[in-house]
Protein backbone atom coordinates (compact mmCIF):
# COMPACT_ATOMS: atom_id res chain seq x y z
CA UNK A 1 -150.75 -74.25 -57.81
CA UNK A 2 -147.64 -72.96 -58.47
CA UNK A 3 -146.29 -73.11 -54.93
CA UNK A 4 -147.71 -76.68 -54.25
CA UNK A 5 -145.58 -77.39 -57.29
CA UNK A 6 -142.55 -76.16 -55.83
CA UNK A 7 -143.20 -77.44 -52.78
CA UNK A 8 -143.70 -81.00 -54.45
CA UNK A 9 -140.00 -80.52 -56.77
CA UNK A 10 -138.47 -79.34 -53.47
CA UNK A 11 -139.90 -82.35 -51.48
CA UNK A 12 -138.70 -84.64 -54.12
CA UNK A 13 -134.90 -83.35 -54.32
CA UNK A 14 -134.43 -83.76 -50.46
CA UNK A 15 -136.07 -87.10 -50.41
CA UNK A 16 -133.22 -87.89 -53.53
CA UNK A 17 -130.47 -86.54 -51.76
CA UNK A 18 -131.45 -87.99 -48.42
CA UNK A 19 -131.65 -91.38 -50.43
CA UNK A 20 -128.50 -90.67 -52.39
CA UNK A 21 -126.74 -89.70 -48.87
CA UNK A 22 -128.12 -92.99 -47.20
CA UNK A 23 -126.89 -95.27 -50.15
CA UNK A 24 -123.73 -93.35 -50.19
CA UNK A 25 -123.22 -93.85 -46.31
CA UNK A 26 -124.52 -97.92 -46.92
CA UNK A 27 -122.13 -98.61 -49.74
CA UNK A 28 -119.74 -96.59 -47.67
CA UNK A 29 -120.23 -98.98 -44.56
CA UNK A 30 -120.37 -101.88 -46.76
CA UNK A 31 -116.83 -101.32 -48.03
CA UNK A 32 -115.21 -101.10 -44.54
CA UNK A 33 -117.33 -104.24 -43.23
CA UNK A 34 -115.36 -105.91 -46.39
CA UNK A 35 -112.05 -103.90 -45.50
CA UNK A 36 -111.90 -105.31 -42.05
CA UNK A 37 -113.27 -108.77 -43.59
CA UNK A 38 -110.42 -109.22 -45.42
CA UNK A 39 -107.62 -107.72 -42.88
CA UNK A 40 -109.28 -110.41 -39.97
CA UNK A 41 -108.98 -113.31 -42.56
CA UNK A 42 -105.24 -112.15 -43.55
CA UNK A 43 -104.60 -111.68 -39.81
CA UNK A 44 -105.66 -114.96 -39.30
CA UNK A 45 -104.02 -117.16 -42.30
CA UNK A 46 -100.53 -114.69 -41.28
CA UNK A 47 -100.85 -116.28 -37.60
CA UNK A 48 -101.37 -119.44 -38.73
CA UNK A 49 -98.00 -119.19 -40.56
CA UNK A 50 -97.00 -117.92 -37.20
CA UNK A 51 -97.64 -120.45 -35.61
CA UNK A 52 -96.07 -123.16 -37.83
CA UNK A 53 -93.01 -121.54 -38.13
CA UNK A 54 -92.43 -121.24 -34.48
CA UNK A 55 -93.33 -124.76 -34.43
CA UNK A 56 -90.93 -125.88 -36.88
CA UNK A 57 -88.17 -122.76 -35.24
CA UNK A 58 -88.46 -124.64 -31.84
CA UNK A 59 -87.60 -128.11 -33.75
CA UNK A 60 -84.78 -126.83 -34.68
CA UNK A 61 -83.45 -124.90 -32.22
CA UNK A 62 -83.67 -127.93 -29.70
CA UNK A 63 -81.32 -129.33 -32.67
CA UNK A 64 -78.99 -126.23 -32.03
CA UNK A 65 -78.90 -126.50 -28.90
CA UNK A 66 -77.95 -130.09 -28.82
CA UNK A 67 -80.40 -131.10 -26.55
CA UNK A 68 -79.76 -134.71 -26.19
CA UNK A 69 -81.44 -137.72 -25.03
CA UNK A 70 -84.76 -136.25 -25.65
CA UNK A 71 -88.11 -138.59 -24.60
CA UNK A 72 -89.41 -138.93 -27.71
CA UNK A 73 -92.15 -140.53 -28.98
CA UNK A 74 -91.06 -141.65 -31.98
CA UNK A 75 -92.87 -144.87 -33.74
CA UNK A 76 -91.11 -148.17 -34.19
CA UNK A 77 -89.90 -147.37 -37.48
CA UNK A 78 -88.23 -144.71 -36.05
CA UNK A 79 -86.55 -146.29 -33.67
CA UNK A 80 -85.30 -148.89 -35.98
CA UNK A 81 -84.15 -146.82 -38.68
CA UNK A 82 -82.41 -144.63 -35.52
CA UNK A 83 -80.90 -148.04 -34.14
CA UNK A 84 -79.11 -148.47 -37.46
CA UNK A 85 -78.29 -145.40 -37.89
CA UNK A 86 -76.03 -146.05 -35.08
CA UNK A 87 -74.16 -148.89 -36.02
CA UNK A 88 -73.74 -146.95 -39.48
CA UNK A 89 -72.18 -144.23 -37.58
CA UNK A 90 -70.11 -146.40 -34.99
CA UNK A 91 -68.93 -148.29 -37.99
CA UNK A 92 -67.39 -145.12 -39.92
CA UNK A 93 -65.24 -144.70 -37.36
CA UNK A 94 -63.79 -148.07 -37.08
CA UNK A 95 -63.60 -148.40 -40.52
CA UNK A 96 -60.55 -145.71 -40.37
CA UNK A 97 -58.66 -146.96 -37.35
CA UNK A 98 -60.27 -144.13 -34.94
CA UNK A 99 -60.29 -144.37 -31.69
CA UNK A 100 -63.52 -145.59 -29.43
CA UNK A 101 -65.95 -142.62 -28.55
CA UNK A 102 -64.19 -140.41 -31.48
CA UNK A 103 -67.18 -140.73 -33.52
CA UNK A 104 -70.59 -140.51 -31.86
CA UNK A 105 -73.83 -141.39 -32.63
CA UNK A 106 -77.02 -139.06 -30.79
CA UNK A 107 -80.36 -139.11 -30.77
CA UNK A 108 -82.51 -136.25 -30.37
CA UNK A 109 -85.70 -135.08 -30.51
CA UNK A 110 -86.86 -134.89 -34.19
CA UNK A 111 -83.32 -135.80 -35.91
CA UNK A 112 -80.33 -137.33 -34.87
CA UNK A 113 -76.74 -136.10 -34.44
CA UNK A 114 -72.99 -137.25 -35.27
CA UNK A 115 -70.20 -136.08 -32.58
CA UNK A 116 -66.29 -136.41 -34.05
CA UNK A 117 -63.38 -135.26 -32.20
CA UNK A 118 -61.26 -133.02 -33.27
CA UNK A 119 -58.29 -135.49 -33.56
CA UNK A 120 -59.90 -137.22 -36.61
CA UNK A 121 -60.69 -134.21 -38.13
CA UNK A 122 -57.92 -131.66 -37.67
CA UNK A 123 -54.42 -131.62 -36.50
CA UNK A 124 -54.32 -129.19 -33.24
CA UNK A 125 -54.44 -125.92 -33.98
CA UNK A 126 -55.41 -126.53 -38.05
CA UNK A 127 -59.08 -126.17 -39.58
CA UNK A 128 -57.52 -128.26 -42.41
CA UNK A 129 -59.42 -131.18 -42.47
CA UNK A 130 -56.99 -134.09 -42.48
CA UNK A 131 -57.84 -137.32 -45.01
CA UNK A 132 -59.45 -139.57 -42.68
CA UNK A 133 -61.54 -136.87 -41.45
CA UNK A 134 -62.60 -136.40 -44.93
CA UNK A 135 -63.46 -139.97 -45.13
CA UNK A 136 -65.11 -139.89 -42.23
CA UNK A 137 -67.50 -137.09 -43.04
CA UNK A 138 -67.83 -138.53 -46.88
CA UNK A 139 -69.52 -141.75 -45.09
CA UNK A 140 -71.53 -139.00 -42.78
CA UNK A 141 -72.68 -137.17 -45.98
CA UNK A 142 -73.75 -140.66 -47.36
CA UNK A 143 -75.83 -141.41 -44.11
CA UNK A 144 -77.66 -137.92 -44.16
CA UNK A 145 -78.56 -138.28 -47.69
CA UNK A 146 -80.15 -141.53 -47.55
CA UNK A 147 -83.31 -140.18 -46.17
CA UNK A 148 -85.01 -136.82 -46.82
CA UNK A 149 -83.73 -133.91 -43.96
CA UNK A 150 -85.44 -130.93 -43.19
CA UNK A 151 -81.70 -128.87 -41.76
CA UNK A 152 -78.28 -129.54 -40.83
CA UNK A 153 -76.63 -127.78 -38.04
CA UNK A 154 -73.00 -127.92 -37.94
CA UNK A 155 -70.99 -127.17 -34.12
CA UNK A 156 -67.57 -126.28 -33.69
CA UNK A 157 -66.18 -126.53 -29.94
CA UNK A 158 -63.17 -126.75 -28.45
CA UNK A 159 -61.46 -126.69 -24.98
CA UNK A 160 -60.48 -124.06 -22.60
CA UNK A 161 -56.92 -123.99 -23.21
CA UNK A 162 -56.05 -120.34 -24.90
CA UNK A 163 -54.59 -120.61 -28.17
CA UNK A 164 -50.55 -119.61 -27.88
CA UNK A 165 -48.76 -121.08 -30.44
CA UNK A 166 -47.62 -118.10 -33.11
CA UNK A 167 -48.48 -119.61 -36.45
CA UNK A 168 -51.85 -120.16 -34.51
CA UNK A 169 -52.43 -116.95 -33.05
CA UNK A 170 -51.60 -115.14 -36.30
CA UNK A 171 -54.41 -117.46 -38.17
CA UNK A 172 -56.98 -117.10 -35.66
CA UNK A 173 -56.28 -114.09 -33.49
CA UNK A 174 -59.64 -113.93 -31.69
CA UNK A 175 -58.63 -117.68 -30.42
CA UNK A 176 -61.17 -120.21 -29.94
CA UNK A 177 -63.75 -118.91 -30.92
CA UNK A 178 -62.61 -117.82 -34.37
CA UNK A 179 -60.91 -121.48 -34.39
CA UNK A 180 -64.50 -123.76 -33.99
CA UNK A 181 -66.19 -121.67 -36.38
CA UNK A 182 -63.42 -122.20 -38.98
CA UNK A 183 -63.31 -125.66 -38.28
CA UNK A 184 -67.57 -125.95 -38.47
CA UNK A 185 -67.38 -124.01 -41.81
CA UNK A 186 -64.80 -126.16 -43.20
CA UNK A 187 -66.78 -129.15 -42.23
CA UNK A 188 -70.27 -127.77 -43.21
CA UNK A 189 -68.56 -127.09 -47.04
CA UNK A 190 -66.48 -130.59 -46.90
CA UNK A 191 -70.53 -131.88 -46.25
CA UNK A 192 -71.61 -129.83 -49.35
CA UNK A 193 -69.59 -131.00 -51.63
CA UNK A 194 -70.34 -134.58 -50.96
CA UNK A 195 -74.35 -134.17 -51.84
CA UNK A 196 -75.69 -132.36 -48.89
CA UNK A 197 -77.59 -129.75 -49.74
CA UNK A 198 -76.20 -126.00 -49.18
CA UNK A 199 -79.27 -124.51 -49.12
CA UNK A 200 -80.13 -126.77 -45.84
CA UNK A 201 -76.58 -126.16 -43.92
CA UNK A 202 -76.53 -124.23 -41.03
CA UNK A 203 -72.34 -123.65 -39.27
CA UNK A 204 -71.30 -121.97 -36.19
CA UNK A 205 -68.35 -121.79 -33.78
CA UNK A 206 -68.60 -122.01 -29.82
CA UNK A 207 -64.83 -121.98 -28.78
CA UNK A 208 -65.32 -123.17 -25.29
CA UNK A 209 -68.95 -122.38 -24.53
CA UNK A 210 -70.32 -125.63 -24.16
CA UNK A 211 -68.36 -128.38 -23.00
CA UNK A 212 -69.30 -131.87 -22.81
CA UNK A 213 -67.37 -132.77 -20.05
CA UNK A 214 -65.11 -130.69 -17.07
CA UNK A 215 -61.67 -128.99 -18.94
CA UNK A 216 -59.46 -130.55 -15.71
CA UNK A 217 -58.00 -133.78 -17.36
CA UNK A 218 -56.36 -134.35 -20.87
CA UNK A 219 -58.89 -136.75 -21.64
CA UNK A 220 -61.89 -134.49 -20.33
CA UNK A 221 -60.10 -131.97 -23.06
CA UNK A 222 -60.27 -133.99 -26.05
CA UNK A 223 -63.59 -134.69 -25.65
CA UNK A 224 -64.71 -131.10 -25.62
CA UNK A 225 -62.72 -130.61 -28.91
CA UNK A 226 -65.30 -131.45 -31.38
CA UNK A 227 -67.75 -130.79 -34.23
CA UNK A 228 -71.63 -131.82 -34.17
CA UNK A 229 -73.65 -132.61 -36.94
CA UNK A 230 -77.34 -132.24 -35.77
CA UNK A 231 -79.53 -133.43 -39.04
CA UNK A 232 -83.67 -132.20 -38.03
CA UNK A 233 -85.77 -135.34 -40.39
CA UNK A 234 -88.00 -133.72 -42.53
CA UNK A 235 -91.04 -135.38 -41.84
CA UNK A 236 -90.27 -134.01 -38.18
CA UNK A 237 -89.97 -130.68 -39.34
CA UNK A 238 -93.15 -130.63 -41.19
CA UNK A 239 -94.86 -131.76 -38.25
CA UNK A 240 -93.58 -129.40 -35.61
């Protein structure tokens, strides 16, 4: 009786551990099915985010890179709004006396730009921005902040010839480089301080990089010395 006794306590301890082992190894499973659970749905709202961000990155790089004209298949209001957007922009440069072509209206994909040459803006070799320039991109300030804008991206170019001058060699000894990217960060802070918003400015400098005609006449020249202002909408950056 005894040993049927033990033999029933014994039976009944390994039965409880086996149980105890099993719901051990169950609970244990059970946790790593919700482990993984979580790290797939985290994987999959982070590439989501992945996604839109390249999305909207890709907007705006076509911005940066100036891409322009662009097929775009923008609605009628669009097109209006971009129509007199123009004539706002080709009438802030007549309204002080500059020259045809020295202040451009473009239209890109997602945004629109503003091209001014350097000889409303700056005296030649100067990042100073002379007063019409600063009415000039007063009026261009106005224009972006009429509607809501998702970035601006401010360009400084200029042409191939080398800086020589002293007094301009001693302010901007890595040349043309260091000259457009003075000149875009002068014009991306003359922008903030007439109500566009800092946190949305983007400058940079690209000497002679990327001319917008050949360097071989005077006239070819002035056309390459410039700053852009590329402005990305922000209804188009939500939707890229």
């Amino acid at each position: 009786m005894k040993n049927a006794l033990q033999t029933v306590l014994l039976a009944s301890l390994v039965f409880g551990s086996a149980a105890c082992i099993a719901q051990r190894r169950y609970d244990d499973a059970l946790g790593e099915v919700k482990y993984y659970q979580k790290q797939y749905q985290d994987l999959s709202s982070f590439h989501g985010q992945l996604e839109a961000e390249n999305a909207r990155l890709k907007g705006e790089l076509e911005l940066y890179q100036g891409k322009m004209p662009i097929e775009s298949a923008a609605t009628r209001d669009i097109d209006e709004r971009l129509a007199r957007l123009k004539q706002l922009t080709e009438a802030i440069g007549t309204s002080v006396g500059a020259e045809p072509g020295d202040v451009e209206f473009l239209k890109v994909d997602g945004g629109y730009g503003v091209r001014v040459t350097d000889a409303v803006l700056f005296d030649s070799g100067s990042d100073e921005i002379k007063p019409e320039g600063k009415e000039i991109l007063l009026k261009v300030a106005q224009q972006i902040g009429s509607q809501p804008y998702q970035r601006v991206w401010v360009r400084g170019h200029t042409d191939t010839d080398p800086v020589k001058r002293a007094q301009t060699v001693e302010r901007f000894p890595h040349g043309n480089l260091q000259l457009s990217a003075s000149r875009a960060v002068e014009v991306g802070a003359f922008l903030t301080k007439s109500g566009v918003s800092l946190e949305k400015v983007v400058v940079a400098g690209f000497g002679p990089a990327e001319p917008v005609a050949p360097n071989d006449t005077a006239e070819h020249k002035r056309k390459n010395r410039r700053v852009e202002i590329f402005v990305l909408d922000s209804a188009a950056g939500e939707s890229h």
